[in-house]
C-alpha atoms as a PDB file:
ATOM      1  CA  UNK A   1       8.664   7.465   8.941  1.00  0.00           C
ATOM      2  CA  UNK A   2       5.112   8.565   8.657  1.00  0.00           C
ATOM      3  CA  UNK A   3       3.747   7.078  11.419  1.00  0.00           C
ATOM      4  CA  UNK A   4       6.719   7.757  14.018  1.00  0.00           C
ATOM      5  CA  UNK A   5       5.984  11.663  12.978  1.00  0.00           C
ATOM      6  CA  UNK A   6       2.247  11.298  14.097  1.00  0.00           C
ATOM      7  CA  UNK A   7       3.245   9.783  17.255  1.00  0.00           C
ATOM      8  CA  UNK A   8       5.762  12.147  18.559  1.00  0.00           C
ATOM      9  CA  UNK A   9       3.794  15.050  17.322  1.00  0.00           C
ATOM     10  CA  UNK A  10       0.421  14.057  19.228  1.00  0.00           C
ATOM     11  CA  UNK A  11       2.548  12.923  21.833  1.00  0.00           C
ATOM     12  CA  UNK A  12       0.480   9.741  21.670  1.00  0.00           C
ATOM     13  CA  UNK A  13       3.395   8.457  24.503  1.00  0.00           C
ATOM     14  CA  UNK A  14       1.653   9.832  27.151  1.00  0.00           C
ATOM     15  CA  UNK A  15      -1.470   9.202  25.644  1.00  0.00           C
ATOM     16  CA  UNK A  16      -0.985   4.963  25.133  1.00  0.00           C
ATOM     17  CA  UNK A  17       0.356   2.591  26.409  1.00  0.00           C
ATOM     18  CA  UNK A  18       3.713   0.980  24.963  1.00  0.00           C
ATOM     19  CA  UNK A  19       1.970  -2.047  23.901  1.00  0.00           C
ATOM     20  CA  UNK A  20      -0.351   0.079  21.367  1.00  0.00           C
ATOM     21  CA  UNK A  21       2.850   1.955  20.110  1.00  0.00           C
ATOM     22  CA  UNK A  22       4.316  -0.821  18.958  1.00  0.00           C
ATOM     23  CA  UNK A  23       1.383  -2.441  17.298  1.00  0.00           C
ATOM     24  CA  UNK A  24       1.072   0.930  15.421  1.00  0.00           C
ATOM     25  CA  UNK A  25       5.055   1.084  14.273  1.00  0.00           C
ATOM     26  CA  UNK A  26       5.475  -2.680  13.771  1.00  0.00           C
ATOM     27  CA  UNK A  27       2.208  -2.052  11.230  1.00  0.00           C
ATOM     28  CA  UNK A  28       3.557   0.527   9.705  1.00  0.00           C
ATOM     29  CA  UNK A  29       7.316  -0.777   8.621  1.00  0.00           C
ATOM     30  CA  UNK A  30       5.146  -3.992   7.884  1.00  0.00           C
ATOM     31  CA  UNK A  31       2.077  -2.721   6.136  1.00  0.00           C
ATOM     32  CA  UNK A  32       3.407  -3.285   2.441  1.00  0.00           C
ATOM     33  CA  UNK A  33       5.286  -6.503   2.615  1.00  0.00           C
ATOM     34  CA  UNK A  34       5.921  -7.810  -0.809  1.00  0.00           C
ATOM     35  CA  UNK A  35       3.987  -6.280  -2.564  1.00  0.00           C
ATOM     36  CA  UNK A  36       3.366  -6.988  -6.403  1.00  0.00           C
ATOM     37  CA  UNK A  37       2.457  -3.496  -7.349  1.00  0.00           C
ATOM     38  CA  UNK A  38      -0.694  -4.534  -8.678  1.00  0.00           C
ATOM     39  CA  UNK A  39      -3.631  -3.614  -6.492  1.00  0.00           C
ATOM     40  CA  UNK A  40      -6.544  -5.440  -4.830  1.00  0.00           C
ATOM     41  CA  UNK A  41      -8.609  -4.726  -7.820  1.00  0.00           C
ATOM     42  CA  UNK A  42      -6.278  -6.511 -10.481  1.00  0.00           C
ATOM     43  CA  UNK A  43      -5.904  -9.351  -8.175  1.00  0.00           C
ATOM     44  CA  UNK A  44      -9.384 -10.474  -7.649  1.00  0.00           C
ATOM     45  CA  UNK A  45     -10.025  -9.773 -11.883  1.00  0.00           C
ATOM     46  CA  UNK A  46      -6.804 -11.269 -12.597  1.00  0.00           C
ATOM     47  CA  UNK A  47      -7.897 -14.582 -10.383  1.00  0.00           C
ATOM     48  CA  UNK A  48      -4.673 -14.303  -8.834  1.00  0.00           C
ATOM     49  CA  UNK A  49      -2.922 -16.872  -6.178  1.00  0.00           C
ATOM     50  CA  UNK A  50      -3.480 -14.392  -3.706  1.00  0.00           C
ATOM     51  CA  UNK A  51      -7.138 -13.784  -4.671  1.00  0.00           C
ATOM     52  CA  UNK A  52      -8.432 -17.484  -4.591  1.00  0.00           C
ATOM     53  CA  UNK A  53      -6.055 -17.945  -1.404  1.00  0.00           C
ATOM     54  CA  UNK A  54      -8.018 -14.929   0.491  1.00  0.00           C
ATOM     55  CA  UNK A  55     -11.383 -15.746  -1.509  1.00  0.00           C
ATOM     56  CA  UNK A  56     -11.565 -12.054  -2.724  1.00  0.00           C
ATOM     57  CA  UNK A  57     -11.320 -10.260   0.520  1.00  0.00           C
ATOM     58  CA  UNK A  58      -8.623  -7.757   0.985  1.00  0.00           C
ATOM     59  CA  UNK A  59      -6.077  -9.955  -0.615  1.00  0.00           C
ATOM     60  CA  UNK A  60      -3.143  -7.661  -0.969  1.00  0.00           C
ATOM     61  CA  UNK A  61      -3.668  -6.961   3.015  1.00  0.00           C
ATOM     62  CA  UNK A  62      -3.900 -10.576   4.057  1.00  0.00           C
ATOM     63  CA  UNK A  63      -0.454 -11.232   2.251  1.00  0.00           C
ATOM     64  CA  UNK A  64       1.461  -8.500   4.167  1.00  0.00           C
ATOM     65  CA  UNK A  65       0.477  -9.700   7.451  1.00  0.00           C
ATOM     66  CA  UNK A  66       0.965 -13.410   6.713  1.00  0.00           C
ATOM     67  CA  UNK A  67       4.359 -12.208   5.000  1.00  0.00           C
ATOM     68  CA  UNK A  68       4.760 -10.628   8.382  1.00  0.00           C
ATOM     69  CA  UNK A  69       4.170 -13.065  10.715  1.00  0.00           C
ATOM     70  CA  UNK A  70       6.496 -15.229   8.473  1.00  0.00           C
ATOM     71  CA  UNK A  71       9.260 -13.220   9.350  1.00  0.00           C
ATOM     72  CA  UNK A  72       8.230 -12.451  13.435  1.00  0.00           C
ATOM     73  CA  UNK A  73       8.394 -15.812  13.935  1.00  0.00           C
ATOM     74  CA  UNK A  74      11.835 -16.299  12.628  1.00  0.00           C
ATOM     75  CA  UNK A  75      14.651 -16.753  15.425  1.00  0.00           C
ATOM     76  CA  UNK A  76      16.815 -13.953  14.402  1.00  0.00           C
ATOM     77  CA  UNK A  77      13.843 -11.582  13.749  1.00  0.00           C
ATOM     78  CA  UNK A  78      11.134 -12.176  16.532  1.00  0.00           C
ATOM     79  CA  UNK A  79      11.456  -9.083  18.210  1.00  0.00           C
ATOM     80  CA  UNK A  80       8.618 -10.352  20.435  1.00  0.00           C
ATOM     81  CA  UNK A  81      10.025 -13.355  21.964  1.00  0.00           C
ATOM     82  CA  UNK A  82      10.195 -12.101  25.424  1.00  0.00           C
ATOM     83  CA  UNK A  83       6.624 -10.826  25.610  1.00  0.00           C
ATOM     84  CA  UNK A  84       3.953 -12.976  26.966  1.00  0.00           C
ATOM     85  CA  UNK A  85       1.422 -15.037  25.427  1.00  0.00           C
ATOM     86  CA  UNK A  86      -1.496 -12.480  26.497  1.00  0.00           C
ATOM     87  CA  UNK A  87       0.548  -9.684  25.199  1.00  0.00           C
ATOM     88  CA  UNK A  88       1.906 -11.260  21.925  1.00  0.00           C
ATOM     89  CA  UNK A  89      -2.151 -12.575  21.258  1.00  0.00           C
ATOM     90  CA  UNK A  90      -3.084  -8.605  21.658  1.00  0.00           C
ATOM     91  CA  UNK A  91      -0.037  -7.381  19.345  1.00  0.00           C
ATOM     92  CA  UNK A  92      -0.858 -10.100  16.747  1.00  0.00           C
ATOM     93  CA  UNK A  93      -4.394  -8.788  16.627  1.00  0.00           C
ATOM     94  CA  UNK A  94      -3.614  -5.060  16.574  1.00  0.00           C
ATOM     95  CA  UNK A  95      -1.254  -5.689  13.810  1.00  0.00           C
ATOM     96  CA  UNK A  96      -3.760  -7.531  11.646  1.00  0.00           C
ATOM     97  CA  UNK A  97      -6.507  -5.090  12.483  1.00  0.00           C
ATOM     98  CA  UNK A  98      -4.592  -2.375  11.299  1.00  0.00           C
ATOM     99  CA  UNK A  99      -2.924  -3.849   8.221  1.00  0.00           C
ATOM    100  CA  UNK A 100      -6.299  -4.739   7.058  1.00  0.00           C
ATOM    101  CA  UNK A 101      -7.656  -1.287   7.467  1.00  0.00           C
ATOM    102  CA  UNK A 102      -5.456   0.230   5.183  1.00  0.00           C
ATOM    103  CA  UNK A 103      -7.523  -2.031   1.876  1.00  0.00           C
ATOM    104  CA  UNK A 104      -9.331   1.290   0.068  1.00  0.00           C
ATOM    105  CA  UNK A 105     -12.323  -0.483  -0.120  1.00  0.00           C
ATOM    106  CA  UNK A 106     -12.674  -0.014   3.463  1.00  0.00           C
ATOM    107  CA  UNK A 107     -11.711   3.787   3.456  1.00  0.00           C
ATOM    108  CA  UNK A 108     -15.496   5.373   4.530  1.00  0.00           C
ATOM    109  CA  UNK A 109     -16.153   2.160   6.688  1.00  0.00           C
ATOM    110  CA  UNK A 110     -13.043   3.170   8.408  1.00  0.00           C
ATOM    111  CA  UNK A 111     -13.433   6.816   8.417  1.00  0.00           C
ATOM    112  CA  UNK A 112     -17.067   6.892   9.468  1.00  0.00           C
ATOM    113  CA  UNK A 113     -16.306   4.947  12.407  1.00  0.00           C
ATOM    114  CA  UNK A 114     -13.810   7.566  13.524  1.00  0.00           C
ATOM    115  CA  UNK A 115     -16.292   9.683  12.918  1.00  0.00           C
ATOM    116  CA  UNK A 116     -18.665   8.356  14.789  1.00  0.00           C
ATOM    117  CA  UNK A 117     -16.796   8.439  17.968  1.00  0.00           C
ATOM    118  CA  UNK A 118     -14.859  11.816  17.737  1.00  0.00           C
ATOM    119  CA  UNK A 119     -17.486  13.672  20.048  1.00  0.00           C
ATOM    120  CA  UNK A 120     -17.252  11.192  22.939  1.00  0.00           C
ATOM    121  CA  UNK A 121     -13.499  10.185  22.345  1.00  0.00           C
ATOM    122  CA  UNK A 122     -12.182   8.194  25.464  1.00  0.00           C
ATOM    123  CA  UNK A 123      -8.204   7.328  25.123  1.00  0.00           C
ATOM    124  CA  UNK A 124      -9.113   4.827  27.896  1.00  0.00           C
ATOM    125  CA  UNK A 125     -11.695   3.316  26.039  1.00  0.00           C
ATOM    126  CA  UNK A 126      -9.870   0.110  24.159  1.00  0.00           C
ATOM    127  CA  UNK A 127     -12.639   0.509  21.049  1.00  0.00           C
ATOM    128  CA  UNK A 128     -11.472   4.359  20.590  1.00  0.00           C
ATOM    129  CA  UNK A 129      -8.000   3.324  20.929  1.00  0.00           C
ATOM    130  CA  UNK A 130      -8.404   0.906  18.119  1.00  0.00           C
ATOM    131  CA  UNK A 131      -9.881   2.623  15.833  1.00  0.00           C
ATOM    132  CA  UNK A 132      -7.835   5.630  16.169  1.00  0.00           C
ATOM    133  CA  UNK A 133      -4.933   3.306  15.754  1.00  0.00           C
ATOM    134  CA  UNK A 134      -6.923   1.879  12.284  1.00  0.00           C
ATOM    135  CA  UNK A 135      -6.942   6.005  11.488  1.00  0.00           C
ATOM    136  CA  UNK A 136      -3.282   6.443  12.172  1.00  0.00           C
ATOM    137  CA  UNK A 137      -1.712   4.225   9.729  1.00  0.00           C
ATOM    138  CA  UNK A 138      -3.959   4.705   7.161  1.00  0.00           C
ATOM    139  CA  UNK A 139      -2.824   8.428   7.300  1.00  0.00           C
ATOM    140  CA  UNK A 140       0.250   7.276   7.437  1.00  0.00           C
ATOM    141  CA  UNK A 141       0.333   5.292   4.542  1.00  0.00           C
ATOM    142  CA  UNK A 142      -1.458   7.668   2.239  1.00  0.00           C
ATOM    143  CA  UNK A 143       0.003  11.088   3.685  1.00  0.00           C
ATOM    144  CA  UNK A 144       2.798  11.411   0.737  1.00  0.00           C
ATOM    145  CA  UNK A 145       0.958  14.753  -0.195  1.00  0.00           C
ATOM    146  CA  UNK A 146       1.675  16.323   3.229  1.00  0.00           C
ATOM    147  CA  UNK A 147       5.496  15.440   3.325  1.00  0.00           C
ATOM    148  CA  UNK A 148       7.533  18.860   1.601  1.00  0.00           C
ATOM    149  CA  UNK A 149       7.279  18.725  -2.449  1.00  0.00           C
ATOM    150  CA  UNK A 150      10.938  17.288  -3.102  1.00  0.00           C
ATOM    151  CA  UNK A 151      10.276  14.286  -1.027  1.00  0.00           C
ATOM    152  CA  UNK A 152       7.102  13.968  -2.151  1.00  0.00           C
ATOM    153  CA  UNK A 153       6.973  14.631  -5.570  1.00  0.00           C
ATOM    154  CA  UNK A 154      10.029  11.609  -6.503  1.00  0.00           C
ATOM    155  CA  UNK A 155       7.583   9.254  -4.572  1.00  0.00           C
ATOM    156  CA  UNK A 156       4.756  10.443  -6.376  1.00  0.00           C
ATOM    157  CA  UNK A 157       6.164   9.483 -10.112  1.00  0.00           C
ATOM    158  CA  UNK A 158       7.102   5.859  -8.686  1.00  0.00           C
ATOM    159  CA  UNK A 159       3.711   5.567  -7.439  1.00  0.00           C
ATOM    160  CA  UNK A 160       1.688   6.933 -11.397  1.00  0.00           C
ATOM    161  CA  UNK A 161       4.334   4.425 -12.912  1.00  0.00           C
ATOM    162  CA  UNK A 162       2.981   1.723 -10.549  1.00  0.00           C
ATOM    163  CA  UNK A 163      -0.006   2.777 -11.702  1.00  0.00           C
ATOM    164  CA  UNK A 164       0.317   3.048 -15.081  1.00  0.00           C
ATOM    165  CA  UNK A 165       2.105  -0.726 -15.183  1.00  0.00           C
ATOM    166  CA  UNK A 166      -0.817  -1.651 -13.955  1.00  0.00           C
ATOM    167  CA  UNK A 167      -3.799   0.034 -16.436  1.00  0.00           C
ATOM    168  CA  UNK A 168      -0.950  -1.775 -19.295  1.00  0.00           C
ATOM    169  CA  UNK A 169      -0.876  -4.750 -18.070  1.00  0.00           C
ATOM    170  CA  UNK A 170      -5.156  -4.879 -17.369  1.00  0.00           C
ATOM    171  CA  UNK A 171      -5.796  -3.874 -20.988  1.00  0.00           C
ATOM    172  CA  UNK A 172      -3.239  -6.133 -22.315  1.00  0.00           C
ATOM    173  CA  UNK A 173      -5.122  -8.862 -20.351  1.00  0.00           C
ATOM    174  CA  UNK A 174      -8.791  -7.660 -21.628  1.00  0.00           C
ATOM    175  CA  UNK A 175      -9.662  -7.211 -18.121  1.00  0.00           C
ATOM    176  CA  UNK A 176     -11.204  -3.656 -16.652  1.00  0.00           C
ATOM    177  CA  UNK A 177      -9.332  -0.704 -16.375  1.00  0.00           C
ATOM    178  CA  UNK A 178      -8.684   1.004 -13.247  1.00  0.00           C
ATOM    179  CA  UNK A 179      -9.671   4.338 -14.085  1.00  0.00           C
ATOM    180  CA  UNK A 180      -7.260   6.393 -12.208  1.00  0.00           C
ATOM    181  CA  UNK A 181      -4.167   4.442 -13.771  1.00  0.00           C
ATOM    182  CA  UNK A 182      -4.837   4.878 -16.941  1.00  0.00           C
ATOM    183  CA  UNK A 183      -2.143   6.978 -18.120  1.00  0.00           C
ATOM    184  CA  UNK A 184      -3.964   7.765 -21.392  1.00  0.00           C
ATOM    185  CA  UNK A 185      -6.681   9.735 -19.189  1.00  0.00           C
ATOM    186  CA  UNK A 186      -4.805  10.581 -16.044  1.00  0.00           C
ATOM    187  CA  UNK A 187      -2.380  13.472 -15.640  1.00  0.00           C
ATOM    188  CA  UNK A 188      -0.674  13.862 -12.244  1.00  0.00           C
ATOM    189  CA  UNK A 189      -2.070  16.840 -11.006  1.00  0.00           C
ATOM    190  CA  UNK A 190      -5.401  15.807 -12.150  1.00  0.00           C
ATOM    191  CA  UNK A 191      -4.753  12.480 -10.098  1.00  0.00           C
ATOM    192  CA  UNK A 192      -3.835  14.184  -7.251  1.00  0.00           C
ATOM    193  CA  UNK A 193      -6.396  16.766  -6.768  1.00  0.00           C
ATOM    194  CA  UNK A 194      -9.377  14.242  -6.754  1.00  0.00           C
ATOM    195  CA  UNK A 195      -7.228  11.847  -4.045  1.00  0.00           C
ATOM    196  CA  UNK A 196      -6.531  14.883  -1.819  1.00  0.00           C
ATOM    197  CA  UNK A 197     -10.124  16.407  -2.028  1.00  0.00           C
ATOM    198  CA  UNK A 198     -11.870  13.234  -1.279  1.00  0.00           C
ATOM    199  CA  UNK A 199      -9.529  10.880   0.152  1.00  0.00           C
ATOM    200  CA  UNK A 200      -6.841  12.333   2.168  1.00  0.00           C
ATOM    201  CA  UNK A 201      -8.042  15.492   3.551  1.00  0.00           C
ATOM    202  CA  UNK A 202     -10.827  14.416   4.933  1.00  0.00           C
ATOM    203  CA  UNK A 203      -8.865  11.647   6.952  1.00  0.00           C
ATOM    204  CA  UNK A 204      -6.906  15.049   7.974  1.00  0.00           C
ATOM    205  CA  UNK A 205      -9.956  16.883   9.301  1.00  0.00           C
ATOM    206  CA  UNK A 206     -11.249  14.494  11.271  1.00  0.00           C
ATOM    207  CA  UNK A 207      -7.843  13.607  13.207  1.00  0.00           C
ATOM    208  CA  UNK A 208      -7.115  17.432  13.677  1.00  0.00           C
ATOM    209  CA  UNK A 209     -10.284  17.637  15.573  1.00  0.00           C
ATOM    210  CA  UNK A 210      -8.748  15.414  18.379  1.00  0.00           C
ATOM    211  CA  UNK A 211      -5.784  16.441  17.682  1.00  0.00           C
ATOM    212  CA  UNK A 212      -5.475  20.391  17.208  1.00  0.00           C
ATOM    213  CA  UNK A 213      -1.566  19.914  16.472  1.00  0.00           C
ATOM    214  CA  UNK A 214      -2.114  18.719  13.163  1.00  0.00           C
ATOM    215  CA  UNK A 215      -3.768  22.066  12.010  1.00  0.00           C
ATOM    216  CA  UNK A 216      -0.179  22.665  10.539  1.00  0.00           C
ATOM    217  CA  UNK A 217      -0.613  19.498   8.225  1.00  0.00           C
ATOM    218  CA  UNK A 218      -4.199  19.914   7.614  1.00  0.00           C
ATOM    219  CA  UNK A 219      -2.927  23.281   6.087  1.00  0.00           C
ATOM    220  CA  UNK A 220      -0.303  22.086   3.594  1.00  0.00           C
ATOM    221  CA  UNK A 221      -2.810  19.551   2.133  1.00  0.00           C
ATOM    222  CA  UNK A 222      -4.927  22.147   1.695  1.00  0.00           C
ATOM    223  CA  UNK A 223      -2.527  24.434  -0.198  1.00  0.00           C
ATOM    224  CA  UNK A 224      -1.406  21.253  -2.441  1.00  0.00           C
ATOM    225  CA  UNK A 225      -5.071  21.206  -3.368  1.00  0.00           C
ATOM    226  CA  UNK A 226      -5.495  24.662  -4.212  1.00  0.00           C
ATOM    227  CA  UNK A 227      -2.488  24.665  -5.928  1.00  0.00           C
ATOM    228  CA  UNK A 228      -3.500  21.808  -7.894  1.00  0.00           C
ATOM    229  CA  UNK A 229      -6.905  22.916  -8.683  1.00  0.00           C
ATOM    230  CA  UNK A 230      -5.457  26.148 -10.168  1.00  0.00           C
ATOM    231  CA  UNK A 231      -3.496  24.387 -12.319  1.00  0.00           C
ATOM    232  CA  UNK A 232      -5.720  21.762 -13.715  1.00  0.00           C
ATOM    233  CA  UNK A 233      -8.386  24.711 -14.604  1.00  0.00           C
ATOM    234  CA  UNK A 234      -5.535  27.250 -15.905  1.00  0.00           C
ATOM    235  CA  UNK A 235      -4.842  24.070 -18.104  1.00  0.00           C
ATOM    236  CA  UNK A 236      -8.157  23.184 -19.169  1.00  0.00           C
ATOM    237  CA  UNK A 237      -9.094  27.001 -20.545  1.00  0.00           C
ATOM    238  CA  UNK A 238      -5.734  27.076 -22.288  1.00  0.00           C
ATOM    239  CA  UNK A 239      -6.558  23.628 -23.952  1.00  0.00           C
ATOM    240  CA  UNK A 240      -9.938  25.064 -24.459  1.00  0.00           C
END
């Protein structure tokens, strides 16, 4: 798992408390819980359930933690039963802070914050902490592209599918296309070069500036995009 990776190689464990670690790996087996495999977009064009039950705001996000909570709560699965009420009210809102910041939309909001704080960074600062947890899964969740090719690459033609399902399913509906699922415009390296440029490695930047460890990751993404740049352009003359 993603996130269990990040920890043990920033040896966040001496870094944070317990408490934060498991608000960070309880988000990040939880983070996707039943999910349609239509995104955030679809639902709030589609006037889904979800969408009138969230009124438009990160519905897909609200759903996994409610969906989450659901389960906690269950006898046989509360695996915080024997915490106390101050330290189950702090888990509960960790976990819904960082489920929620892993909704795109919020991607720069999220980002920028980081940002903003990298040059005074204080692990015993509780603000820092959070938002460096709000960092963590969301590299977690998107980091496919820095996981070796054959374990990424089998995830990554379940995920265009997904996609693709999706762009169907909007035209068939006369609602708007997402533009990077349509699979009568997007190609998977093309898809993947534009996420990696502008999405995911500059998540990886900024968290190998506090954490100098993750050079070695930073690296690989960067190769992918090379890689993938080369061969969308050696494509594009040859078509030309």
């Amino acid at each position: 798992m993603q996130m269990y990776g990040l920890i043990w190689l920033t040896d966040l464990r001496s870094k944070m408390d317990s408490i934060d670690l498991l608000i960070m790996l309880t988000s990040a087996v939880c983070h996707d819980l039943d999910h349609m495999g239509y995104n955030n977009a679809y639902q709030i064009n589609a006037r889904t359930e979800l969408a009138l039950r969230y009124n438009d705001i990160s519905p897909l996000e609200n759903h996994h933690c409610a969906v989450a909570f659901e389960i906690l709560e269950r006898t046989e699965s509360n695996i915080f039963r024997n915490l106390s009420t101050d330290q189950y009210k702090r888990i509960r809102e960790g976990i819904i802070k960082c489920i929620l910041a892993t909704d795109m939309s919020r991607h720069n909001e999220v980002l920028n914050k980081f940002k903003s704080i990298l040059p005074v960074f204080d692990f015993t600062n509780k603000d820092h902490r959070d938002v460096l947890m709000t960092i963590l899964i969301k590299v977690s969740d998107i980091s496919n592209e820095a996981r070796p090719m054959e374990v990424a690459e089998p995830w990554l033609d379940c995920l265009l599918q997904e996609f693709f399902n999706q762009s169907d399913v909007e035209k068939l509906e006369g609602l708007p296309v997402t533009p990077f699922m349509d699979r009568d415009k997007v190609t998977k390296p093309s898809s993947q070069t534009g996420f990696i440029r502008f999405v995911l490695l500059p998540l990886f930047i900024e968290l190998a500036n506090l954490f100098p460890c993750l050079e070695v990751l930073k690296s690989k993404v960067w190769r992918k995009l090379f890689r993938g740049l080369v061969f969308v352009h050696t494509n594009k003359i040859r078509k030309d």
